[in-house]
N, C-alpha and C. Protein backbone atom coordinates (compact mmCIF):
# COMPACT_ATOMS: atom_id res chain seq x y z
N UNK A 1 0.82 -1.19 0.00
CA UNK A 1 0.00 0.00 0.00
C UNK A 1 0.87 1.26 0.00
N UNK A 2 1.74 1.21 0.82
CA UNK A 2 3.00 2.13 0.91
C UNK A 2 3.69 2.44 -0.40
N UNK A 3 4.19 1.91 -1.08
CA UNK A 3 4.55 1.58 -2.42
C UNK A 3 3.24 2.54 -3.34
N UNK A 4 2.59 2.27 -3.28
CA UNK A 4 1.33 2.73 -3.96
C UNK A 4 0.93 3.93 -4.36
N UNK A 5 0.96 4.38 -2.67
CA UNK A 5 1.04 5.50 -2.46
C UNK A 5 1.76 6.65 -3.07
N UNK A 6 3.18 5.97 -2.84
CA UNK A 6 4.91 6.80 -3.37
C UNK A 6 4.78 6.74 -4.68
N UNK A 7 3.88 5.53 -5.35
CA UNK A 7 3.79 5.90 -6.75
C UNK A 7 2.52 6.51 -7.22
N UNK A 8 1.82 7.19 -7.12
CA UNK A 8 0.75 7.61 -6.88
C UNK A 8 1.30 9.10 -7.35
N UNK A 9 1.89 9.74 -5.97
CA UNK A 9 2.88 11.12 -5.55
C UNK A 9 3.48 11.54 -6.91
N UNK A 10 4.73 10.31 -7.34
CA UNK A 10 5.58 10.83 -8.28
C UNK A 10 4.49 10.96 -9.59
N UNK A 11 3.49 10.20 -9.90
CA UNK A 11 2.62 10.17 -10.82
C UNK A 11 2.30 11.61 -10.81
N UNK A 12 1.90 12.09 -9.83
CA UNK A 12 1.45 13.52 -9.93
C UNK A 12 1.79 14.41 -9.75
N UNK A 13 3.21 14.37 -9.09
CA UNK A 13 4.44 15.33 -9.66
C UNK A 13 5.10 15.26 -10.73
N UNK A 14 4.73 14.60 -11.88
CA UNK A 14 5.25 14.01 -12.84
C UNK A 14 4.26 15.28 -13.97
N UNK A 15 3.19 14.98 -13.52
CA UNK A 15 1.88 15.73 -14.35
C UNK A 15 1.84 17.17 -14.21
N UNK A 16 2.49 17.31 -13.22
CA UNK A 16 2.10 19.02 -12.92
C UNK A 16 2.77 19.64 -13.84
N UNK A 17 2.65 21.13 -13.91
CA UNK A 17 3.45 21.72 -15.13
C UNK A 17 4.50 22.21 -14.10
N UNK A 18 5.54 22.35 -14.69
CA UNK A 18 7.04 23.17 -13.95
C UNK A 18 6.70 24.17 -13.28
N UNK A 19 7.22 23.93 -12.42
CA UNK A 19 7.71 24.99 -11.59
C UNK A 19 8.43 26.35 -12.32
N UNK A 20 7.77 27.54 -12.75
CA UNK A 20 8.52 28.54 -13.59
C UNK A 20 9.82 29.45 -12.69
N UNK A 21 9.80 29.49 -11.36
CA UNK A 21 10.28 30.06 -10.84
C UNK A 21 11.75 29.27 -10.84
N UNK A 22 11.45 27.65 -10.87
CA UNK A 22 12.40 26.83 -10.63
C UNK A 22 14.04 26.64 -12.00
N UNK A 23 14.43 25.56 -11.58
CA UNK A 23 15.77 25.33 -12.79
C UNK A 23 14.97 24.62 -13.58
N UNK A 24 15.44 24.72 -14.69
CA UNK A 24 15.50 24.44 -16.49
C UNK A 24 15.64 22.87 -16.13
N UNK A 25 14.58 21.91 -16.32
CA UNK A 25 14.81 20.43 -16.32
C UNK A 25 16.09 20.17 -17.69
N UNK A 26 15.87 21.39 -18.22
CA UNK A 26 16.98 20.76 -19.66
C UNK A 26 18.28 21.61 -19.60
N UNK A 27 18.30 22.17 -18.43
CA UNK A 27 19.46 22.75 -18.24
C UNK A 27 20.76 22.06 -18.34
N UNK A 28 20.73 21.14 -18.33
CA UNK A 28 21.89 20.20 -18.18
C UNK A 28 21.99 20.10 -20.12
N UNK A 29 21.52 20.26 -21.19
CA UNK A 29 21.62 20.12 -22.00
C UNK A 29 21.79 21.14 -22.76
N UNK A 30 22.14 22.63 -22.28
CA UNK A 30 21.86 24.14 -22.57
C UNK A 30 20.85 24.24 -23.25
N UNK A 31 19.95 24.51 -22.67
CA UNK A 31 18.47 24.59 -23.18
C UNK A 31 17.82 25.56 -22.53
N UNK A 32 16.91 26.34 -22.98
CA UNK A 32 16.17 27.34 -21.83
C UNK A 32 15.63 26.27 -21.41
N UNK A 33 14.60 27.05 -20.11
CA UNK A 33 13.83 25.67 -19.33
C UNK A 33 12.53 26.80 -20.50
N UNK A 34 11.12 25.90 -19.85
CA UNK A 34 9.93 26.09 -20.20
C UNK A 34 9.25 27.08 -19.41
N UNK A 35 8.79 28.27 -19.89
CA UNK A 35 8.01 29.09 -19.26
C UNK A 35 9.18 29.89 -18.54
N UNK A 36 10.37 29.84 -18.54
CA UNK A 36 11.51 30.83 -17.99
C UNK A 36 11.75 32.04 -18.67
N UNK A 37 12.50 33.29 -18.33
CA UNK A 37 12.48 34.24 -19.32
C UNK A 37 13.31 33.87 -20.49
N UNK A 38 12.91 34.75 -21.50
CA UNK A 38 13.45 34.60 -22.72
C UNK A 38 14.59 34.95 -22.84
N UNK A 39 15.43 34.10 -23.54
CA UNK A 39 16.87 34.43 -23.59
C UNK A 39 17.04 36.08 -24.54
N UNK A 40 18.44 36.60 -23.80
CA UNK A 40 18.43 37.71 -23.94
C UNK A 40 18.75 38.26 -25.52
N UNK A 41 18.29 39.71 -25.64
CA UNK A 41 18.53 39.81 -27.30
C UNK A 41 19.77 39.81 -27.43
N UNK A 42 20.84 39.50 -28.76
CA UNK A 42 21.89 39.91 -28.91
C UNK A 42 21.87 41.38 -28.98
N UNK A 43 23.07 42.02 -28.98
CA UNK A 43 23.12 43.44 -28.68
C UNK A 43 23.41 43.79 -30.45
N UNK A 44 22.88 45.17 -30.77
CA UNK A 44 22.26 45.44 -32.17
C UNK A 44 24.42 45.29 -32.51
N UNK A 45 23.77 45.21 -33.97
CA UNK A 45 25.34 45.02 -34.57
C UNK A 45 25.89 46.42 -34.85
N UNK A 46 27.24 46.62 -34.46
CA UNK A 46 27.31 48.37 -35.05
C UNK A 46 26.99 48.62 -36.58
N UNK A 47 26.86 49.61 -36.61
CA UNK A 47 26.50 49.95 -37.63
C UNK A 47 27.89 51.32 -38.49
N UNK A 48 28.47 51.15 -39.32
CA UNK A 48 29.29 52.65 -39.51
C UNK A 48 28.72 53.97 -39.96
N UNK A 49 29.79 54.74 -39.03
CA UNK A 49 28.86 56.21 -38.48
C UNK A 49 28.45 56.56 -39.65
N UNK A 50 28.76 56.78 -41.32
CA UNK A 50 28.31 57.48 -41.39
C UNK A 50 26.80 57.14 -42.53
N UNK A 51 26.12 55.72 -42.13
CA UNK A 51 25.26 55.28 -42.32
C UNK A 51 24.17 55.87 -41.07
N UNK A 52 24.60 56.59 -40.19
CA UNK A 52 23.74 56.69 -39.75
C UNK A 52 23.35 58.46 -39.66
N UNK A 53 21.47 58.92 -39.10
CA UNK A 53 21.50 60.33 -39.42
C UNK A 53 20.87 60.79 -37.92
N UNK A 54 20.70 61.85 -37.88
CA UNK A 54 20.14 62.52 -37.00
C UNK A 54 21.27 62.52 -35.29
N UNK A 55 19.93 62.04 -34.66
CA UNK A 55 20.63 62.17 -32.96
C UNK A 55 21.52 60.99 -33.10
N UNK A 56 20.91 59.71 -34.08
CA UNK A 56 21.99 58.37 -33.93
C UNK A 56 23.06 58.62 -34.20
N UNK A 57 23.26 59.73 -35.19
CA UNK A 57 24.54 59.79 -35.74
C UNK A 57 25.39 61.00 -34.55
N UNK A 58 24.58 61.93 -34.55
CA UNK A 58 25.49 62.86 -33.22
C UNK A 58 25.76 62.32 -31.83
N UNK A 59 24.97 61.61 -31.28
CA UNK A 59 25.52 60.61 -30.63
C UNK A 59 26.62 59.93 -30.46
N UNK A 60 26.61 59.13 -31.79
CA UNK A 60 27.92 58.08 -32.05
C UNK A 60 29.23 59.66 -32.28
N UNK A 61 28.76 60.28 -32.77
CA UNK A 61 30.16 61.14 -32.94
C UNK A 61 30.48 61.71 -31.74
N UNK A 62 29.60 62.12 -31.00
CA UNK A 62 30.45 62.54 -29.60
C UNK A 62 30.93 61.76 -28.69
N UNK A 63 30.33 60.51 -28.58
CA UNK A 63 31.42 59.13 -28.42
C UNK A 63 32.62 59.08 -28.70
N UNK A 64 32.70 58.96 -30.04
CA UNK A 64 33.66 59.11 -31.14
C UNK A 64 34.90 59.69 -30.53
N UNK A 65 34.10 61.15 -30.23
CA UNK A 65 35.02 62.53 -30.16
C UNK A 65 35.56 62.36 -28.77
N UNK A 66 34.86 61.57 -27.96
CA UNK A 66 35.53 61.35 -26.43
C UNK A 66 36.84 60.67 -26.21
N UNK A 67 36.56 59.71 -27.61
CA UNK A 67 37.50 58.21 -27.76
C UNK A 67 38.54 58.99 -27.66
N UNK A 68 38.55 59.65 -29.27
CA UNK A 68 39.51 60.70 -29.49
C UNK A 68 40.31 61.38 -28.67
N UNK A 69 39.66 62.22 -28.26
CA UNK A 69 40.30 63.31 -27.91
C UNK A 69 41.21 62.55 -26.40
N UNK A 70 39.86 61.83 -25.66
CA UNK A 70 40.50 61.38 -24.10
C UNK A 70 42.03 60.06 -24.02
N UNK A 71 41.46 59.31 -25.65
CA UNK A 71 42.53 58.26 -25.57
C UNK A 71 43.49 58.63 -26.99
N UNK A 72 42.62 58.59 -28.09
CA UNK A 72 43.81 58.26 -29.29
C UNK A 72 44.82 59.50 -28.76
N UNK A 73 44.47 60.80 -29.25
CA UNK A 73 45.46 61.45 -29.33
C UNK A 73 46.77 61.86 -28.07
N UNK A 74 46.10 61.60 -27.08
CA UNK A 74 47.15 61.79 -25.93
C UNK A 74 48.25 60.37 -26.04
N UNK A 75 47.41 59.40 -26.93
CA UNK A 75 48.45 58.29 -26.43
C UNK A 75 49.54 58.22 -27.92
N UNK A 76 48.31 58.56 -28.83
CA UNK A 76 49.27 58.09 -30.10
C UNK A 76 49.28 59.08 -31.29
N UNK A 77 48.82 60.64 -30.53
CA UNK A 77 49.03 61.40 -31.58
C UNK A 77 50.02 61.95 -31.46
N UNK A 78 51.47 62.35 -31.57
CA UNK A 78 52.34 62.54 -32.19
C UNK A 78 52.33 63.88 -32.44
N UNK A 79 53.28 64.39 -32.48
CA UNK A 79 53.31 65.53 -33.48
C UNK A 79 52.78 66.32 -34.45
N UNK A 80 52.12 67.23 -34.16
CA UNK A 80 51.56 67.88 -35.30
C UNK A 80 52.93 68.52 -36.65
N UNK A 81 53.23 67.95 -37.97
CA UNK A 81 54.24 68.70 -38.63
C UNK A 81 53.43 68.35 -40.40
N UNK A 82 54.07 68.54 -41.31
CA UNK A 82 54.10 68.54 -42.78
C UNK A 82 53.63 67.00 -43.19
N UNK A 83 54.69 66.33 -41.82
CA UNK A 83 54.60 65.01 -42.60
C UNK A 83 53.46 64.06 -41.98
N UNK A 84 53.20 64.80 -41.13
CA UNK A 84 51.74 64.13 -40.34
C UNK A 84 50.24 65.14 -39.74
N UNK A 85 49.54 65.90 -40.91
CA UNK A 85 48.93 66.92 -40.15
C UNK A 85 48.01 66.55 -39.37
N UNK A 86 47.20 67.34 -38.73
CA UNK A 86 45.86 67.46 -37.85
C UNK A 86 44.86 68.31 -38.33
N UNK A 87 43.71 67.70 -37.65
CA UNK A 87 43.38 69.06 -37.99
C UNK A 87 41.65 69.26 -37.03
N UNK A 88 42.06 70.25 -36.51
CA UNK A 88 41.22 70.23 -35.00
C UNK A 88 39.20 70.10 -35.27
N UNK A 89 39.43 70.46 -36.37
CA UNK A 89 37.81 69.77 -36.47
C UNK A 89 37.79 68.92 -37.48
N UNK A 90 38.24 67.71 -36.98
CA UNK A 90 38.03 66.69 -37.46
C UNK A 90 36.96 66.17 -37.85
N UNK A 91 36.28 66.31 -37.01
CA UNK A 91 34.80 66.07 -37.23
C UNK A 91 33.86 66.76 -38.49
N UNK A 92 34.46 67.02 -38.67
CA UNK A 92 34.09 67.90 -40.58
C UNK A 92 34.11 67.08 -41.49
N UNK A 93 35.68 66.26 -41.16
CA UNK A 93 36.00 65.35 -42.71
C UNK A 93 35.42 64.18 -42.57
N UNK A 94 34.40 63.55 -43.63
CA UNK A 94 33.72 62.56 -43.12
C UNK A 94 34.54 61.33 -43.59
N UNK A 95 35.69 61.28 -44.74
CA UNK A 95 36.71 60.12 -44.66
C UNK A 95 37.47 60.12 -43.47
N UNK A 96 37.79 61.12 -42.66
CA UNK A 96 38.22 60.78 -41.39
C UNK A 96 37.60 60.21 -40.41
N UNK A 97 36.29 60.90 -40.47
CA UNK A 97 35.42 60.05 -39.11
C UNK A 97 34.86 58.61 -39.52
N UNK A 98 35.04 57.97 -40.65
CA UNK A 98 34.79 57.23 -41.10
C UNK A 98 36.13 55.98 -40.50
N UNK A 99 36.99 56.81 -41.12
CA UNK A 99 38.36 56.26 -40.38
C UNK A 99 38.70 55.80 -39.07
N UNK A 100 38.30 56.92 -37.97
CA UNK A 100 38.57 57.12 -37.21
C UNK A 100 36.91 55.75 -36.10
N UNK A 101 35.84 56.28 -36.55
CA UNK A 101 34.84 55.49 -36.26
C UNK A 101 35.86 53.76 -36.74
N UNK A 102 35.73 53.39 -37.01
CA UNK A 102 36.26 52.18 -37.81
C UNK A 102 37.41 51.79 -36.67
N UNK A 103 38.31 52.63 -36.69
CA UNK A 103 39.43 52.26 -35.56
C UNK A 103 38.96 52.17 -34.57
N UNK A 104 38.33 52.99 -33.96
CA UNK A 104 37.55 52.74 -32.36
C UNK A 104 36.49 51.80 -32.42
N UNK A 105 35.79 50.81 -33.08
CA UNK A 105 34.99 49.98 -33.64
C UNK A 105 36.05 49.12 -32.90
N UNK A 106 36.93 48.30 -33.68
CA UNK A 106 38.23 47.52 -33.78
C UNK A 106 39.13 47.78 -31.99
N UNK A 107 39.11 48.84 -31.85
CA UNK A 107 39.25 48.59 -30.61
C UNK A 107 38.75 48.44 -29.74
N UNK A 108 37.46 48.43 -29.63
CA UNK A 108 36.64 47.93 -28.59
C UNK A 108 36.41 46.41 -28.84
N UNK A 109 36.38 46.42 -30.02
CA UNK A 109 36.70 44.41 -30.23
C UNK A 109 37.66 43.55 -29.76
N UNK A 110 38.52 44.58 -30.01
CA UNK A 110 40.10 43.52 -29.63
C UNK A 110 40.23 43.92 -28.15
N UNK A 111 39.87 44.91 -27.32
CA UNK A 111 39.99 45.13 -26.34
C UNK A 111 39.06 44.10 -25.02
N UNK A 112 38.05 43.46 -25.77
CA UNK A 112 36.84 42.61 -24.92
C UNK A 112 37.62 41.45 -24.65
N UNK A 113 37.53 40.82 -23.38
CA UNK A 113 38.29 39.74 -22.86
C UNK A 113 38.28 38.38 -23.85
N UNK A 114 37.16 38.13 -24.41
CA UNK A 114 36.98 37.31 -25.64
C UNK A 114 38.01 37.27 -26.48
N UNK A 115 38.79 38.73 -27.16
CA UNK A 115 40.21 38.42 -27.75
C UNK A 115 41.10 38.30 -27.43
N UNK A 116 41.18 37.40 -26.59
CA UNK A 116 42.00 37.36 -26.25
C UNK A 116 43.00 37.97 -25.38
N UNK A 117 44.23 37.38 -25.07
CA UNK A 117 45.43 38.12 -24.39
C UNK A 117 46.17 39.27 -25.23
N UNK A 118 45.77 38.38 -26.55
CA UNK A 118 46.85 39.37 -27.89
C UNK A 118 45.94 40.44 -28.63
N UNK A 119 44.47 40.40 -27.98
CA UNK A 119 43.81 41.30 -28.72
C UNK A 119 44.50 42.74 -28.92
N UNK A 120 44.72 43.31 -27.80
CA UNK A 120 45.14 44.56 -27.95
C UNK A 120 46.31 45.25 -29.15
N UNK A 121 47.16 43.39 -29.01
CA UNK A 121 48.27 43.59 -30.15
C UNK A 121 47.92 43.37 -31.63
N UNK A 122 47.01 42.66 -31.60
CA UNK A 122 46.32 42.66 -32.69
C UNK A 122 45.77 43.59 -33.68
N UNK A 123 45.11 44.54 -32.58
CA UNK A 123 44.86 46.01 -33.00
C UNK A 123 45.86 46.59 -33.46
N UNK A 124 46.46 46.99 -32.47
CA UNK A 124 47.76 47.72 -32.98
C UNK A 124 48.24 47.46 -33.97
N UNK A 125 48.96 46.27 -34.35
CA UNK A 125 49.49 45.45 -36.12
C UNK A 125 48.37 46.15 -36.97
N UNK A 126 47.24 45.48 -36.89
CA UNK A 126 46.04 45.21 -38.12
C UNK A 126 45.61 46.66 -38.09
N UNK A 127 45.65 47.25 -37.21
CA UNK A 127 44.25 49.10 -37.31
C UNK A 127 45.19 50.06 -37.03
N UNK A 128 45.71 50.01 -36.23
CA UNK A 128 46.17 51.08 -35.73
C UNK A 128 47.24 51.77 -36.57
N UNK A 129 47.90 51.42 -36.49
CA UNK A 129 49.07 51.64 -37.69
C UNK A 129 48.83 52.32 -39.05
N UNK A 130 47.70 51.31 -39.67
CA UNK A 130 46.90 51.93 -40.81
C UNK A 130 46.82 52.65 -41.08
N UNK A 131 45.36 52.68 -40.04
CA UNK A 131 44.57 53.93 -39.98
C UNK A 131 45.07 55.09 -39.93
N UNK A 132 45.89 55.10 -38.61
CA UNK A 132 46.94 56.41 -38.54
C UNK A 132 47.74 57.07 -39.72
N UNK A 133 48.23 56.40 -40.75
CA UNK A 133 48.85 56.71 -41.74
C UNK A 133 48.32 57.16 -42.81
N UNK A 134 47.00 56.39 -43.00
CA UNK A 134 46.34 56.89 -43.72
C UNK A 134 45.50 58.09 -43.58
N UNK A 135 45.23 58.29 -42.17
CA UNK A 135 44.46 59.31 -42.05
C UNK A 135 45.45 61.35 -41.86
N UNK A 136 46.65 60.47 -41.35
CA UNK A 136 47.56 61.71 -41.15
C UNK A 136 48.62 61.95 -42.49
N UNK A 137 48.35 61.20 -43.61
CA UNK A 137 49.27 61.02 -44.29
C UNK A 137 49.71 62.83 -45.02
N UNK A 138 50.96 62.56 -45.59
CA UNK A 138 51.44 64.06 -46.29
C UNK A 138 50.27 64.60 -47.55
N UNK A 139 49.67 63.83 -48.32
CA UNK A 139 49.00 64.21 -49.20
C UNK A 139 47.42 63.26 -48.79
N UNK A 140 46.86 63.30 -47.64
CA UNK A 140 45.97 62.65 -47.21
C UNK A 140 45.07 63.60 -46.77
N UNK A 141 43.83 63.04 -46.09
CA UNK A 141 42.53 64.35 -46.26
C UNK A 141 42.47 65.31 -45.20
N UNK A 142 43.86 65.38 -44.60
CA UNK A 142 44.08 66.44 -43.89
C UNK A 142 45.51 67.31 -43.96
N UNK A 143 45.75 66.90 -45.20
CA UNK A 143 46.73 67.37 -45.79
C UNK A 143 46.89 68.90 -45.64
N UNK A 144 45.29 70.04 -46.11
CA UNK A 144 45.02 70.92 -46.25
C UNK A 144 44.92 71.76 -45.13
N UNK A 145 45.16 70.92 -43.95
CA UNK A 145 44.70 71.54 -42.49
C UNK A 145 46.29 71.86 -41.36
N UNK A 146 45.88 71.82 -40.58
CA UNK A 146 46.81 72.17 -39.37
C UNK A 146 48.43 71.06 -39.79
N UNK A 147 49.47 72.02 -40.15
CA UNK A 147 50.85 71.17 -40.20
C UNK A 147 51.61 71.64 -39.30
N UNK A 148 51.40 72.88 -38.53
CA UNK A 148 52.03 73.21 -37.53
C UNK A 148 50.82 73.41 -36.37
N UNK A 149 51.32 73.45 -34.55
CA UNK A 149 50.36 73.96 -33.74
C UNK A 149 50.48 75.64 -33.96
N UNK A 150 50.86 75.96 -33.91
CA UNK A 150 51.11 77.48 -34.50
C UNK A 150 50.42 78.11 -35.07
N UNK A 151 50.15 77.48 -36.22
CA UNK A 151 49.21 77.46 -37.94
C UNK A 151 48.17 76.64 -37.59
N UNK A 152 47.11 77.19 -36.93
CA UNK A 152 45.55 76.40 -37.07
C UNK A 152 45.64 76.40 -38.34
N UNK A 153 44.70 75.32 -38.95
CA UNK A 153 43.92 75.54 -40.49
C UNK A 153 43.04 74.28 -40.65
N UNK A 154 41.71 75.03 -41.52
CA UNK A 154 41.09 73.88 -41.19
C UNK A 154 40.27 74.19 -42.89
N UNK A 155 40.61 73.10 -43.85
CA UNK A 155 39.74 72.80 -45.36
C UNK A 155 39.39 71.88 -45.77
N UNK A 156 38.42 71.67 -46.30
CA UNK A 156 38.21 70.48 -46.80
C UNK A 156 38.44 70.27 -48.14
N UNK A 157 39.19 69.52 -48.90
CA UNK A 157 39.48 69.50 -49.85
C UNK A 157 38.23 68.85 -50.78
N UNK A 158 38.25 69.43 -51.97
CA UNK A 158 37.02 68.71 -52.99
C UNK A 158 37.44 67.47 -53.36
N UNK A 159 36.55 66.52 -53.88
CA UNK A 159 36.96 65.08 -53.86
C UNK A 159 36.69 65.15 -55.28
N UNK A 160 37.18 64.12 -55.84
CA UNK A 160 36.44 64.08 -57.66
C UNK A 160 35.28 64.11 -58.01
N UNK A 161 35.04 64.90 -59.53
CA UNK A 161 33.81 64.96 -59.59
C UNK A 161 32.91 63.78 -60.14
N UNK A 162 31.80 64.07 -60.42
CA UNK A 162 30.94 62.65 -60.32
C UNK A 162 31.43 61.93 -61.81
N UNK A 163 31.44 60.88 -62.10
CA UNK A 163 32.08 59.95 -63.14
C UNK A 163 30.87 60.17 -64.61
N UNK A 164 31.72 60.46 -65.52
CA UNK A 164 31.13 60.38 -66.74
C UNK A 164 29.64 59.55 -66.91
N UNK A 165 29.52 58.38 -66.48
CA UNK A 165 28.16 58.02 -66.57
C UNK A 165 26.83 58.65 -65.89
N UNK A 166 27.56 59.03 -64.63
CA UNK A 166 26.65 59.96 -63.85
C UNK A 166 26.05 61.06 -64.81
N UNK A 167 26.91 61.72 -64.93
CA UNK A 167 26.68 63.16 -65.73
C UNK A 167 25.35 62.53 -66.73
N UNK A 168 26.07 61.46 -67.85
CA UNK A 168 25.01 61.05 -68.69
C UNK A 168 23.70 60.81 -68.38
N UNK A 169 23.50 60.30 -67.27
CA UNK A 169 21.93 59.61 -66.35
C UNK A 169 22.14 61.05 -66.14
N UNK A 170 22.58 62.51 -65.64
CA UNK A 170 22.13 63.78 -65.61
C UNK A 170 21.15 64.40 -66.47
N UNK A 171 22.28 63.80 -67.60
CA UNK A 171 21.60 65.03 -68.95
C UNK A 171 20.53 64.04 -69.48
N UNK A 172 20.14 62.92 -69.58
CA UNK A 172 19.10 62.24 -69.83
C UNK A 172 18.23 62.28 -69.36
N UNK A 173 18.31 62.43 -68.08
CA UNK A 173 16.55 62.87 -67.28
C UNK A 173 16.58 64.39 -67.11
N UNK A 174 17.27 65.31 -67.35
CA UNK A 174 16.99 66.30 -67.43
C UNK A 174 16.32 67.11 -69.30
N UNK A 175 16.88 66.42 -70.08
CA UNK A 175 16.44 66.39 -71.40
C UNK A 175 14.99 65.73 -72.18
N UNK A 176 14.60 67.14 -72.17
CA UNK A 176 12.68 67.09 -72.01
C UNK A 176 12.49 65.85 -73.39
N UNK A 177 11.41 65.36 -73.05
CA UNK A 177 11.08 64.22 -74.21
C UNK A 177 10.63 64.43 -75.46
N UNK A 178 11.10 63.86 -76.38
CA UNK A 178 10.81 63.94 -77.85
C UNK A 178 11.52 64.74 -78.41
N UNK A 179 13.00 65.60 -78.07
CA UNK A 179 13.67 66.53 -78.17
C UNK A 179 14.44 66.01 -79.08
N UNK A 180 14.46 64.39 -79.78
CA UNK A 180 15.37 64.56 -80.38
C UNK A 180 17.02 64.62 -80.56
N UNK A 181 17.29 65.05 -79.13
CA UNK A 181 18.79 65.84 -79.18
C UNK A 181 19.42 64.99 -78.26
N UNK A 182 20.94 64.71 -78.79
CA UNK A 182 21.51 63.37 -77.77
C UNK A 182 22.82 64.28 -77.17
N UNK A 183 23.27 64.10 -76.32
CA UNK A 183 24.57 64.71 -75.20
C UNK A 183 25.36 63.44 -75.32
N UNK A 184 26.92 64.24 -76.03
CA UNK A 184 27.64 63.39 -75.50
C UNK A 184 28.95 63.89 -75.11
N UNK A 185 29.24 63.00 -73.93
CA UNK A 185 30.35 63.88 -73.25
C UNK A 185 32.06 63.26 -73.61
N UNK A 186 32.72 64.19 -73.75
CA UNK A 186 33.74 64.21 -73.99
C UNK A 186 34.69 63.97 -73.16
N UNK A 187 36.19 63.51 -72.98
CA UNK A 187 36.84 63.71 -71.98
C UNK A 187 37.95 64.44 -72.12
């Protein structure tokens, strides 16, 4: 009768629904349990700055500009001269912040305990180096700006103009219909 009983019990602890408050019966198999909270969202993927507009984008740039100003340049900006300029509003040139977004991207990657021991060196080799060169270079997009501290200067240089096919898709939808008349451009 005893027996009976005890099986009786487990019968109907068997039936009940889980305990939600309790552990994941499938925990042992990494599984959520049933009726537990939902596993958490992944965190949104970055996105580069200059895909983005409004407050998202002023946001990310004064981030940006914190990175900047509080870490890159005290640690690894160098000299302002000819062969490496600056140029104090950076935040103007959007191949720089593009640049510069991108490097601080990369270092917050390699910096997360996940990369490792060598992350940090990693950076340094693969981004850092780069970036820096490319962005301070002698005929690079701050070429036009600050080569001495002395000599503020701050321009943006014009970039090329739009490519021959462009122009054509220009003068084609701007060229009223039935006109007859064909544009062609020369180089």
């Amino acid at each position: 009768m005893e027996q009976s009983a005890q099986q009786s019990q487990q019968l109907d602890h068997l039936a009940s629904a889980p305990d939600p408050g309790g552990p994941s019966p499938f925990a042992a198999f990494g599984m959520p349990g049933l009726g537990g909270p939902p596993p958490a969202a992944p965190p949104p993927e970055p996105r580069p700055i200059l895909e983005l507009d409004g407050e998202d984008r002023e946001d990310e740039l004064d981030a940006l500009s914190d990175w900047v100003d509080d870490f890159l340049l005290p640690v690894y900006g160098a000299e302002v001269t000819t062969a490496a300029p600056w140029c104090l509003q950076w935040q103007e040139h959007d191949d720089v912040v593009a640049w510069l977004h991108a490097l601080w991207l990369a270092y917050q990657q390699h910096k997360d305990p996940e990369a490792g021991m060598s992350g940090l060196l990693v950076w340094h080799r693969d981004f850092l180096t780069h970036a820096i060169a490319a962005i301070r270079a002698p005929g690079g997009p701050l070429s036009a700006c600050m080569t001495s501290p002395e000599r503020p200067a701050h321009r943006i240089l014009p970039g090329p103009p739009p490519s021959a096919r462009t122009e054509k898709a220009k003068a084609t939808d701007s060229e009223p219909a039935g006109s007859g008349e064909s544009y062609e451009l020369t180089a």
